[in-house]
Protein backbone atom coordinates (compact mmCIF):
# COMPACT_ATOMS: atom_id res chain seq x y z
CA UNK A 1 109.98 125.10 96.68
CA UNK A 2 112.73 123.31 95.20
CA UNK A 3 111.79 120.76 91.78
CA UNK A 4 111.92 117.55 94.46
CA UNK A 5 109.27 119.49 97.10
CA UNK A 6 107.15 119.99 93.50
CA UNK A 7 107.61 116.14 92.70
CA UNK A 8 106.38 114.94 96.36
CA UNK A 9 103.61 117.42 96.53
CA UNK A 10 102.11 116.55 93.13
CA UNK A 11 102.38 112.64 94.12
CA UNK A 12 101.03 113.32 97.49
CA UNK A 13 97.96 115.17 96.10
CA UNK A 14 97.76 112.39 92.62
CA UNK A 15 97.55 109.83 95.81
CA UNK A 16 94.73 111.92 97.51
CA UNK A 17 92.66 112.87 95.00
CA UNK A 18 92.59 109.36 93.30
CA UNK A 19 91.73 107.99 97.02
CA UNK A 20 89.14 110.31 97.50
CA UNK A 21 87.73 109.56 93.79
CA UNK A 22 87.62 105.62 94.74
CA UNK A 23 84.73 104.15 95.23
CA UNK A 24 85.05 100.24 96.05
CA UNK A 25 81.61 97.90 96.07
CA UNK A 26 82.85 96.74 99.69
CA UNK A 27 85.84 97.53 102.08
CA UNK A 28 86.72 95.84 104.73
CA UNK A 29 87.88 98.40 107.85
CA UNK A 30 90.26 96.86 110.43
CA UNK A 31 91.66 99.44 113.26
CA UNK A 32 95.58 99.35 112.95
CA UNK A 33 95.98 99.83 116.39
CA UNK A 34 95.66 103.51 118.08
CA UNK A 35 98.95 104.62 116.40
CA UNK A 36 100.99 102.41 118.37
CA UNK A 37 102.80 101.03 115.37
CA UNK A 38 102.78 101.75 112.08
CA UNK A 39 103.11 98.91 109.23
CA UNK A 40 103.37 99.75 105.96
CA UNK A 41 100.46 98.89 103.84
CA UNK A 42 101.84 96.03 101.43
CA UNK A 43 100.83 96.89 98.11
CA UNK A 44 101.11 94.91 95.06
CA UNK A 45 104.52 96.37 92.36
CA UNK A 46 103.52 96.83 89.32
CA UNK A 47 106.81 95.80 87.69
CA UNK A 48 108.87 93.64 89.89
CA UNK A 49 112.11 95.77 90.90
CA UNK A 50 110.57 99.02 89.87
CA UNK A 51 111.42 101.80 92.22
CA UNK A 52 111.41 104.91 90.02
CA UNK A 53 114.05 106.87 88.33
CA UNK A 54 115.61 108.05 91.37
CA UNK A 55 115.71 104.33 92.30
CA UNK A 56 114.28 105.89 95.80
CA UNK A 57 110.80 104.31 97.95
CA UNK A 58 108.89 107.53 98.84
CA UNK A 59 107.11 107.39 101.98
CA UNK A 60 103.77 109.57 102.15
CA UNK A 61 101.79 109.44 105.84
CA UNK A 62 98.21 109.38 105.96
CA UNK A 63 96.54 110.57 108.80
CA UNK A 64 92.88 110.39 108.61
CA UNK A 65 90.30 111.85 111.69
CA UNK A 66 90.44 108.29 113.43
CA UNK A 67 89.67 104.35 112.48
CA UNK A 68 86.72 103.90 113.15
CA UNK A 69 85.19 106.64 110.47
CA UNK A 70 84.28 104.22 107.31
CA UNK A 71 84.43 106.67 104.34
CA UNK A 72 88.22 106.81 104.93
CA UNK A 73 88.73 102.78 104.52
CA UNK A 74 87.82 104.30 101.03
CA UNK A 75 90.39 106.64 100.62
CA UNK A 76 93.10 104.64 102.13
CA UNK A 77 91.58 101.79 99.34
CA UNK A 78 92.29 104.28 96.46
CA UNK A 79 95.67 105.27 97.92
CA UNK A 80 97.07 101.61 98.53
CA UNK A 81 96.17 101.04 94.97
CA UNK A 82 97.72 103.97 93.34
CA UNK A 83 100.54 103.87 95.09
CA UNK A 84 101.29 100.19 93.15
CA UNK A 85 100.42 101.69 89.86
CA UNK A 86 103.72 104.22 91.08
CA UNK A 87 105.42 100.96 92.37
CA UNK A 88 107.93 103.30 94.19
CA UNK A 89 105.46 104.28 96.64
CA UNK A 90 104.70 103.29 100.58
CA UNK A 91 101.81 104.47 102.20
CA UNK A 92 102.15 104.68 105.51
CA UNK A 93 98.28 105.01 107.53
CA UNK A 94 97.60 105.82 110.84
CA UNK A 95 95.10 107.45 113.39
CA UNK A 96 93.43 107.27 116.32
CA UNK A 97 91.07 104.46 116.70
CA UNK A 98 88.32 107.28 117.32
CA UNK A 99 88.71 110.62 117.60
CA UNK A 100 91.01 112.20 119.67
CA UNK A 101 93.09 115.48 118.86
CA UNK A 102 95.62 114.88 121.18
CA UNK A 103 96.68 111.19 119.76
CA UNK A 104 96.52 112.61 116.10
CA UNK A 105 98.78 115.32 117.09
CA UNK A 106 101.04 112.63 118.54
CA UNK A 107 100.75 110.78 115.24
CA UNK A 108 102.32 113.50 113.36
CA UNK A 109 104.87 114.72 115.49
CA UNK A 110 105.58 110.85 114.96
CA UNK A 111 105.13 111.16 111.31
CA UNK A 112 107.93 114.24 111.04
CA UNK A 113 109.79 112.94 113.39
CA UNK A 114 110.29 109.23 110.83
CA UNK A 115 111.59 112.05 108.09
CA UNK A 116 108.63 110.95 105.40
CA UNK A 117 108.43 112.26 102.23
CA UNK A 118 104.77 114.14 102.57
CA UNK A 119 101.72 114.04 104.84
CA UNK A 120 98.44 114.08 104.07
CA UNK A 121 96.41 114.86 107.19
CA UNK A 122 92.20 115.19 107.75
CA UNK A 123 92.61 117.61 111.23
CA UNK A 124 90.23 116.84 113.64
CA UNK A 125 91.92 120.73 115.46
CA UNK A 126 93.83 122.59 113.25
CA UNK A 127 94.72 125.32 116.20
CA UNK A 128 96.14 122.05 117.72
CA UNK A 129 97.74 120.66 114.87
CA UNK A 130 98.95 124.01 113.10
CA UNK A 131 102.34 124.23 115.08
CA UNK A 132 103.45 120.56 114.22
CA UNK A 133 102.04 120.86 110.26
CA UNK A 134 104.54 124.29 110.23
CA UNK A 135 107.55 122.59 111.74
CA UNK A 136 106.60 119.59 109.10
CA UNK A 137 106.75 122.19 106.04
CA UNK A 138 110.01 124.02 107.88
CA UNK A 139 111.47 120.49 107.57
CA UNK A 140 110.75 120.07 103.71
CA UNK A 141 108.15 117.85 103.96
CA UNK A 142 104.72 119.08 101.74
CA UNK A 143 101.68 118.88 103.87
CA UNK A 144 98.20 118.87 102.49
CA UNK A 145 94.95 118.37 104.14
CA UNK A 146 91.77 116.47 103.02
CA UNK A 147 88.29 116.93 104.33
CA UNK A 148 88.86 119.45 106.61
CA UNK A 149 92.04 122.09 106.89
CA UNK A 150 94.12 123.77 108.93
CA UNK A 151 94.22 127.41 107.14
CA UNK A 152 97.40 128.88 109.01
């Protein structure tokens, strides 16, 4: 794993662990849409211009079980928010609007397909979703999952 790989991957899992530690009074879940588009989440810069040293945006996909599961509208919370502390960082959060292997696999393939710069995934099948996660990491793009894995 190259020194840029190392520098995704530890952002990636800073970004998931400090979403999973988040713990909002209230949040306010609204479906996205069933994958159909993806908008990026528009978070707040912390300094106005700031994009890093490498001047570069990174783009990390989140791809939780589905929409309509409320405990993630927590961890997306905690992501949009550290990703402004970064200020060079666009989350980028989609997933079914209930679950459905099938569209989540579709969501990823869509995910590597965009070129982002790491995926965080919750697999609802991990037999199903195995293949695409390898061709993700064969592509140089770090994969981690959250709440539930795919171990192969």
């Amino acid at each position: 794993m190259d020194k840029r790989q190392r520098s995704v991957l530890s952002i990636l899992a800073a970004l998931c662990l400090l979403a999973a530690c988040h713990q909002p009074k209230a949040i306010p879940v609204e479906p996205v849409g069933d994958g159909q588009a993806v908008a990026p989440i528009a978070a707040p810069v912390v300094e106005t211009g700031t994009t890093g040293a490498t001047g570069k945006t990174y783009r990390f996909a989140f791809i939780p079980k589905s929409l309509d599961i409320p405990v993630f509208g927590y961890a997306k919370t905690g992501a949009e928010r550290q990703a402004a502390q970064y200020g060079n960082v666009e989350i980028l959060w989609d997933a079914p609007a209930s679950v459905n292997a099938q569209r989540q696999k579709e969501i990823l393939d869509r995910f590597i397909k965009d070129k982002v710069d790491g995926i965080a995934i919750s697999c609802i099948d991990s037999n199903l979703l195995t293949p695409s996660i390898n061709q993700a990491v064969a592509a140089g793009i770090p994969v981690i999952t959250w709440d539930s894995d795919a171990p192969q």
